[in-house]
Protein backbone atom coordinates (compact mmCIF):
# COMPACT_ATOMS: atom_id res chain seq x y z
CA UNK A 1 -7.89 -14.74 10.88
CA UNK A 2 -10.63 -13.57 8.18
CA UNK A 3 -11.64 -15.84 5.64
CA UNK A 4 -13.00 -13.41 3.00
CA UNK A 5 -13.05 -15.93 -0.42
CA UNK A 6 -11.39 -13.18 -2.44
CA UNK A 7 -11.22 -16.01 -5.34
CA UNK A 8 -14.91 -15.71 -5.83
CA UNK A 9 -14.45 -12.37 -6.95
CA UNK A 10 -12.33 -13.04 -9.66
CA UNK A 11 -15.02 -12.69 -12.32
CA UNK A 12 -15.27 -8.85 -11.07
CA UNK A 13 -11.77 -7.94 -12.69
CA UNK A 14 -11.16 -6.85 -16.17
CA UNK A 15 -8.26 -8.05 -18.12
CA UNK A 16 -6.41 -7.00 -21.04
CA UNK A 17 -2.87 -8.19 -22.74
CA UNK A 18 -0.84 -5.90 -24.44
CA UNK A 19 2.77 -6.13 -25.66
CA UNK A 20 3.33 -9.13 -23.71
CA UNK A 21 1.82 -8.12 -20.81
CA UNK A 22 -1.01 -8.77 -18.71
CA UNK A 23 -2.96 -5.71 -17.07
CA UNK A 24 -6.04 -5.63 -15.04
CA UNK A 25 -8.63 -2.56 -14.45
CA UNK A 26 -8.71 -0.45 -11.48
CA UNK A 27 -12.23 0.52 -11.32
CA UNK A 28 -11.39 3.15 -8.67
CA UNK A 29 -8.45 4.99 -10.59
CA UNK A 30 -10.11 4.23 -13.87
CA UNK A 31 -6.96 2.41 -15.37
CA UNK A 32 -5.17 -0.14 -16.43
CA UNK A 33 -2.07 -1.94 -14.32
CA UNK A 34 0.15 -4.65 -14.50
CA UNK A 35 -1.70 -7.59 -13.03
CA UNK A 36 1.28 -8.09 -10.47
CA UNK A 37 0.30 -10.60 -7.39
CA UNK A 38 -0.10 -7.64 -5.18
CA UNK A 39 -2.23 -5.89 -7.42
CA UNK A 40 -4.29 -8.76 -7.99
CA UNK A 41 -5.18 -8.96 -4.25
CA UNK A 42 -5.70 -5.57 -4.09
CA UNK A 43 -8.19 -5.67 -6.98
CA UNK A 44 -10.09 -8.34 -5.62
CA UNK A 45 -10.32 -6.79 -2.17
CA UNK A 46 -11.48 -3.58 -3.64
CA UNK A 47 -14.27 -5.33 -5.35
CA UNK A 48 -14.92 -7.11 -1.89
CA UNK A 49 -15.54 -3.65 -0.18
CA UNK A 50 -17.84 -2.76 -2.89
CA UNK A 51 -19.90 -6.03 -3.25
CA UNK A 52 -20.30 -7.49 0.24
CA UNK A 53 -19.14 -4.53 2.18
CA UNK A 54 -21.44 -1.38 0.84
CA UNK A 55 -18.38 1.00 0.39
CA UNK A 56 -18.58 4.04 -2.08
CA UNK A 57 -16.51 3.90 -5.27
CA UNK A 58 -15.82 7.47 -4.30
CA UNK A 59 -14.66 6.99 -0.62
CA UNK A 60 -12.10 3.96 -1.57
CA UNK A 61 -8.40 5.63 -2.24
CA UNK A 62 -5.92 3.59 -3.44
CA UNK A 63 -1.78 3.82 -3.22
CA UNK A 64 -2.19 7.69 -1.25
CA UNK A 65 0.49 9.58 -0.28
CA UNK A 66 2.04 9.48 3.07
CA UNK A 67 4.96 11.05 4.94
CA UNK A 68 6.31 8.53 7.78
CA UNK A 69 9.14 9.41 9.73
CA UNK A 70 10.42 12.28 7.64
CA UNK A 71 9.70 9.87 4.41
CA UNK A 72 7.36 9.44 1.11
CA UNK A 73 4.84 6.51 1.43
CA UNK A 74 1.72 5.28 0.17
CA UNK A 75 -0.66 3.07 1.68
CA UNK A 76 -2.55 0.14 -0.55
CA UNK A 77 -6.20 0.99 0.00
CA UNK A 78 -7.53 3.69 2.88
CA UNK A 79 -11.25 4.07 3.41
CA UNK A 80 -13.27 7.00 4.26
CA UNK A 81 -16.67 6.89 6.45
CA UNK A 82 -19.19 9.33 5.11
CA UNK A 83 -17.85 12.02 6.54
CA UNK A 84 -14.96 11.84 4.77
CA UNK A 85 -12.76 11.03 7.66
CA UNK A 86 -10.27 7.88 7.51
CA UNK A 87 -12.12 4.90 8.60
CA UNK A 88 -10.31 1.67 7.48
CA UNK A 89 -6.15 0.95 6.40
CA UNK A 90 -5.48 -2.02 3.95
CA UNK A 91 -2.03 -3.29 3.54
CA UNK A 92 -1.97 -5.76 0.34
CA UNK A 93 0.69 -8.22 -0.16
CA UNK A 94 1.06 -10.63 -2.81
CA UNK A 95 0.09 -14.66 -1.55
CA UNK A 96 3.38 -15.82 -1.54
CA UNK A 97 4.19 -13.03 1.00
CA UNK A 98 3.80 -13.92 4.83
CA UNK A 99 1.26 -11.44 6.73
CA UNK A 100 3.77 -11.46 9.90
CA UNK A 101 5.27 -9.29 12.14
CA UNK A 102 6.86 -6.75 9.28
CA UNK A 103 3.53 -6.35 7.84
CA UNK A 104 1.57 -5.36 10.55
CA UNK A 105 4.40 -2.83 11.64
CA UNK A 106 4.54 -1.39 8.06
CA UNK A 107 0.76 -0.95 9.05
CA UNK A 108 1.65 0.60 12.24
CA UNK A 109 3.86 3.15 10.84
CA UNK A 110 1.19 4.20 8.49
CA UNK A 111 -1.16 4.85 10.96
CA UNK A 112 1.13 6.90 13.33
CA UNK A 113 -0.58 10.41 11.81
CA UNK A 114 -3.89 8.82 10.56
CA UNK A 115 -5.28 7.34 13.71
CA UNK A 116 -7.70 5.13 12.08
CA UNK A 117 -10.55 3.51 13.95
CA UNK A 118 -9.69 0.05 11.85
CA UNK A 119 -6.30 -1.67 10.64
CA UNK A 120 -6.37 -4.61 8.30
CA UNK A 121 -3.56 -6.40 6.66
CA UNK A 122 -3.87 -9.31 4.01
CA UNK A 123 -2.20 -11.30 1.16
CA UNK A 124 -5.56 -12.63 0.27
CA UNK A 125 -5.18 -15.99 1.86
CA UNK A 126 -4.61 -14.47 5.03
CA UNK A 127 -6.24 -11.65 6.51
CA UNK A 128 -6.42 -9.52 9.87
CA UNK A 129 -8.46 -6.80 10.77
CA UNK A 130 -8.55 -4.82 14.01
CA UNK A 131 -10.35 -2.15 15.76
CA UNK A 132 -8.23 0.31 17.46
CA UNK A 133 -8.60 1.73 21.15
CA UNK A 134 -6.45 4.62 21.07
CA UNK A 135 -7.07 5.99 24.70
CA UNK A 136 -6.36 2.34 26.02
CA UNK A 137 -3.63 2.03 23.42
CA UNK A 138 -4.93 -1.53 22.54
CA UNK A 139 -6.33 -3.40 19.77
CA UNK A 140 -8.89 -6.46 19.26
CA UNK A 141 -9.10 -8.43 16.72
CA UNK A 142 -12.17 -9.15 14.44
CA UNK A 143 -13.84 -11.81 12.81
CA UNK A 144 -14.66 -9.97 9.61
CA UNK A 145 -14.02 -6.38 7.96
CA UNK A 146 -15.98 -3.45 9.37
CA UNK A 147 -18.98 -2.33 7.10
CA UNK A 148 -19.11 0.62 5.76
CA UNK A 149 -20.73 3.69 7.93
């Protein structure tokens, strides 16, 4: 497990209420969102990748489009190295959701056409992150997310 102190970044988000609601800026998509729990993690992780990470604004997608099994999905946050190729999959949950089993095979599925080198998975209390081995179909573990290359 990765402790990453997403909490510290807190000050990084923007907030705004309107009409009863409360929405927070994406500084990637350059717009505002309902500050759900899961967006809220994502936020904060995005701002972790930029601060203590040294990713590009511009090589951060968020929510893209994917087709698994025959179906329409989209992934939280997917990284690109400088080449522009897929480098790192996020799957955000909200805290109160467990990072278990489901999660990291809702990560799985995701990755079936990208073939990433790195997987993570968090809920912002708990986080994962693993390198992939593709030719020895295996996986290990890290102690922290990959920086950015």
């Amino acid at each position: 497990m990765i402790e990453l102190n997403l909490l510290d970044l807190r000050e990084q988000l923007q907030f705004r209420q309107e009409q009863g609601k409360r929405y927070v800026f994406d500084t990637i998509r350059r717009k505002w969102l309902i500050a759900g729990p899961e967006e809220l993690v994502r936020q904060l992780l995005v701002h972790y990748l930029l601060l203590e990470k040294g990713y590009s604004k511009g090589l951060i997608g968020i929510e893209k489009g994917l087709v698994v099994n025959g179906l329409e999905r989209r992934c939280d946050l997917l990284t690109y190295d400088s080449e522009f190729t897929p480098f790192l999959l996020i799957e955000c949950k909200a805290p109160k959701i467990k990072v278990d089993d489901k999660v990291f095979r809702q990560i799985a599925q995701y990755n079936m056409m990208l073939q990433v080198p790195y997987l993570a998975v968090t809920n912002g209390i708990v986080t994962y992150c693993c390198k992939m081995d593709y030719e020895q179909r295996s996986f290990t573990f890290l102690d922290g997310l990959p920086e950015h290359r």
